[in-house]
C-alpha atoms as a PDB file:
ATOM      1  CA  UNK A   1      -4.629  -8.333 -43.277  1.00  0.00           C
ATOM      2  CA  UNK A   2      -2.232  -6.263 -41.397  1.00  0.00           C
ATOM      3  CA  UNK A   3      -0.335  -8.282 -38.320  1.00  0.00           C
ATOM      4  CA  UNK A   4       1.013  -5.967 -35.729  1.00  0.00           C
ATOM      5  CA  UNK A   5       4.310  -6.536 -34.125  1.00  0.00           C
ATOM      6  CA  UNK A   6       4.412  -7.212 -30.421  1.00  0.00           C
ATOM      7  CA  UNK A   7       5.129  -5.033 -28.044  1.00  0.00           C
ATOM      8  CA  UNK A   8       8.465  -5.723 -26.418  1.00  0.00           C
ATOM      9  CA  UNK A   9       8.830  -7.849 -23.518  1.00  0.00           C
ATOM     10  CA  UNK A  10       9.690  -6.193 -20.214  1.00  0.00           C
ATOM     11  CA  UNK A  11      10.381  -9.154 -18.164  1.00  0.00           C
ATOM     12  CA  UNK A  12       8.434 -11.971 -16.851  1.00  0.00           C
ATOM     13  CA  UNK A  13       5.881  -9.832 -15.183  1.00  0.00           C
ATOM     14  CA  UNK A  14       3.446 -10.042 -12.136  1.00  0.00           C
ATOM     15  CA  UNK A  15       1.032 -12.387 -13.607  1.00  0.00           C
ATOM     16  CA  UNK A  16       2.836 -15.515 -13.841  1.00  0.00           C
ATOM     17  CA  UNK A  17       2.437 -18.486 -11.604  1.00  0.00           C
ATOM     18  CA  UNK A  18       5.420 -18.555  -9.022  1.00  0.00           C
ATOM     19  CA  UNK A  19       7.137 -21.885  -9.975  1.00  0.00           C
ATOM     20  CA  UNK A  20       7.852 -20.185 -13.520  1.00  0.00           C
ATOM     21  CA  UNK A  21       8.750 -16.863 -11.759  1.00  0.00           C
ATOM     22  CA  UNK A  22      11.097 -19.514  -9.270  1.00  0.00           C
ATOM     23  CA  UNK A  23      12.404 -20.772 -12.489  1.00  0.00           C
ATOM     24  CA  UNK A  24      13.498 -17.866 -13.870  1.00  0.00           C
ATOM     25  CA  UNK A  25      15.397 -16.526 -10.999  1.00  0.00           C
ATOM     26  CA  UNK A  26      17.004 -19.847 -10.733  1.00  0.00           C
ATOM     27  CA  UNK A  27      17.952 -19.001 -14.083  1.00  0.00           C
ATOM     28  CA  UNK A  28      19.270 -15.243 -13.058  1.00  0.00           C
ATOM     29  CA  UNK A  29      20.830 -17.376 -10.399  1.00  0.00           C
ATOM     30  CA  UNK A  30      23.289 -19.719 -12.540  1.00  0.00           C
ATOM     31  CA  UNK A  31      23.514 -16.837 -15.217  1.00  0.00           C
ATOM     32  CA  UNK A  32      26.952 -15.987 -13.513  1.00  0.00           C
ATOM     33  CA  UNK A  33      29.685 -18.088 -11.812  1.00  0.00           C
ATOM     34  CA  UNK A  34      30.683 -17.246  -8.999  1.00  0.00           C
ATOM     35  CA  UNK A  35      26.911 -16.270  -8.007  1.00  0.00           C
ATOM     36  CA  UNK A  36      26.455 -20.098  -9.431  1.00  0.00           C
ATOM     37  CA  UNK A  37      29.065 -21.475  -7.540  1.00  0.00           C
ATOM     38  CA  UNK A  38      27.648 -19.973  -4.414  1.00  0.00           C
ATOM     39  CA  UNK A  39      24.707 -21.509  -4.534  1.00  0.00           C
ATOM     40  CA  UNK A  40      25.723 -24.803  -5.624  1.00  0.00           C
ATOM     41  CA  UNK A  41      27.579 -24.639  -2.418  1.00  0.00           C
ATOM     42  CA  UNK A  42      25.087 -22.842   0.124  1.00  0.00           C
ATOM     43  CA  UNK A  43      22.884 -25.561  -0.991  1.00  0.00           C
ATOM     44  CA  UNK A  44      24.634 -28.523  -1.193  1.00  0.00           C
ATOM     45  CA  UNK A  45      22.967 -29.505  -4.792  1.00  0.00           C
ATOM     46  CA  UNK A  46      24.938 -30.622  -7.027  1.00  0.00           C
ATOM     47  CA  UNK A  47      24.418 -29.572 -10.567  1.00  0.00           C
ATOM     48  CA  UNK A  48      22.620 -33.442 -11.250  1.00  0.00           C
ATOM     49  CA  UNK A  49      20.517 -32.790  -8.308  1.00  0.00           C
ATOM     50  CA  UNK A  50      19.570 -29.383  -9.450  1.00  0.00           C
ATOM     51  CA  UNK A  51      18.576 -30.667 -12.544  1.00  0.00           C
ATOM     52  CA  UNK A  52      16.475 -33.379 -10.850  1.00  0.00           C
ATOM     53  CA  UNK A  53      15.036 -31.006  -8.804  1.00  0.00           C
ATOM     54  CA  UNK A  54      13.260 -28.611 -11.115  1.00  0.00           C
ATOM     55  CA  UNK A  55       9.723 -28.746 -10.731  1.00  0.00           C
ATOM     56  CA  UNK A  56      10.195 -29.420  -6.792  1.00  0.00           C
ATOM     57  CA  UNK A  57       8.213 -26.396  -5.042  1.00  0.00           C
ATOM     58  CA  UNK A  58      10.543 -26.921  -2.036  1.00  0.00           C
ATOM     59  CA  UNK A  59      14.022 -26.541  -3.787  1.00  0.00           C
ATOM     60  CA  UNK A  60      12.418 -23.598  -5.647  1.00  0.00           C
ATOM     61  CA  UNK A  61      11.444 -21.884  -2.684  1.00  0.00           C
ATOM     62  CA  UNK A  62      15.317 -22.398  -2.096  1.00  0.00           C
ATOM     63  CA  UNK A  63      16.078 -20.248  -4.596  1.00  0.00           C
ATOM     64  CA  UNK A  64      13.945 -17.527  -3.598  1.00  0.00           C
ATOM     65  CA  UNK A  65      15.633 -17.773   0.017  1.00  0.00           C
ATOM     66  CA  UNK A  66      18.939 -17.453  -1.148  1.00  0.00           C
ATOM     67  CA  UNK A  67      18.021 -14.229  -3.022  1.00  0.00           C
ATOM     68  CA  UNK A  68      16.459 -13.089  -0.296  1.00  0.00           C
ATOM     69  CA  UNK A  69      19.791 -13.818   2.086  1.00  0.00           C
ATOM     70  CA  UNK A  70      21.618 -11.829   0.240  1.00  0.00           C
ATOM     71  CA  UNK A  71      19.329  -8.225  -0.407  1.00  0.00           C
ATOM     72  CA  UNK A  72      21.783  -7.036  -3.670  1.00  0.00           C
ATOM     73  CA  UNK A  73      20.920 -10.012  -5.654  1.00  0.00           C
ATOM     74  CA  UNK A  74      17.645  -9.731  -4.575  1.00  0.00           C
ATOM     75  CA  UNK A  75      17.190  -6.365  -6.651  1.00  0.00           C
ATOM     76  CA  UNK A  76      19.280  -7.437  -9.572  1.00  0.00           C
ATOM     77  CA  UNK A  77      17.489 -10.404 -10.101  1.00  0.00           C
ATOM     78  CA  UNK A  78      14.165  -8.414  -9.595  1.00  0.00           C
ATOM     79  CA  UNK A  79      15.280  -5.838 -11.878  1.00  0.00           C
ATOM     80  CA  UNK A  80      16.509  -8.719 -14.440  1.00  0.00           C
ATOM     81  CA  UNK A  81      12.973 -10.187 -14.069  1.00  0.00           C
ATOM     82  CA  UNK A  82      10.953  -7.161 -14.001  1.00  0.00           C
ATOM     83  CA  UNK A  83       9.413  -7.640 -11.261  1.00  0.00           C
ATOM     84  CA  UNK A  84       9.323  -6.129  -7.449  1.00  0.00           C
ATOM     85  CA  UNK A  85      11.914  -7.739  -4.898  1.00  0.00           C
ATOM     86  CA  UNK A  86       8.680  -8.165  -2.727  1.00  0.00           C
ATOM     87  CA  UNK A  87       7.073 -10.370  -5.129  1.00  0.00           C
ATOM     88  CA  UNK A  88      10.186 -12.662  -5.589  1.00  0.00           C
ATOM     89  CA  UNK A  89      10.070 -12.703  -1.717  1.00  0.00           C
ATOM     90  CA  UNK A  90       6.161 -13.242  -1.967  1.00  0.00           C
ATOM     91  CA  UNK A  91       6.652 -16.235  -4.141  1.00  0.00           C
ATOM     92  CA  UNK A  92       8.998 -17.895  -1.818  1.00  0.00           C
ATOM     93  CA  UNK A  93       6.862 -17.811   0.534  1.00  0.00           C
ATOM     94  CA  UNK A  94       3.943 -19.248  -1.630  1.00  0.00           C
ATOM     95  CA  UNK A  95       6.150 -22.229  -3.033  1.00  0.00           C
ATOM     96  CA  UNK A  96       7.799 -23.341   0.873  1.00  0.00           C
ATOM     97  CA  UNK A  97       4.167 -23.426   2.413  1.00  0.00           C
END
């Protein structure tokens, strides 16, 4: 039996659900630390309360709005996630309403 490899992975994609897409940006988000530190601050978490605050749809969409605020990290994180900046935008809606 002959087990081909996978193909390689090219990001997240446009099929998954947006709190894992939310997730992942959040990720992009603390990935550097300034960008980190900016947020932290913009939202007045602090890094226990992030943690806390994980699965909450509301402080996701908080992620998404901060990437959106701020259109270059938008497209990098979008880019990072392989994905369209629209459909990180998209998502934020989705997880605030």
């Amino acid at each position: 039996m002959t087990i081909l490899p996978r193909p390689p992975s090219t990001g997240i994609g446009t099929g998954t659900d947006p709190q894992t897409l939310a997730l992942a940006a959040l990720g992009w988000v603390l990935g550097e630390e300034d960008r980190a530190q900016r947020f932290l601050a913009l939202t007045g978490l602090t890094p226990d309360e992030l943690r806390a605050a994980l699965g909450d749809p509301a402080m996701l969409a908080g992620v998404i709005e901060f990437l959106c605020a701020h259109e270059p990290d938008l497209v990098a994180a979008a880019q990072a996630l392989g994905v369209a900046p629209q459909t990180l935008a998209a998502i934020g809606a989705e997880l605030g309403a």
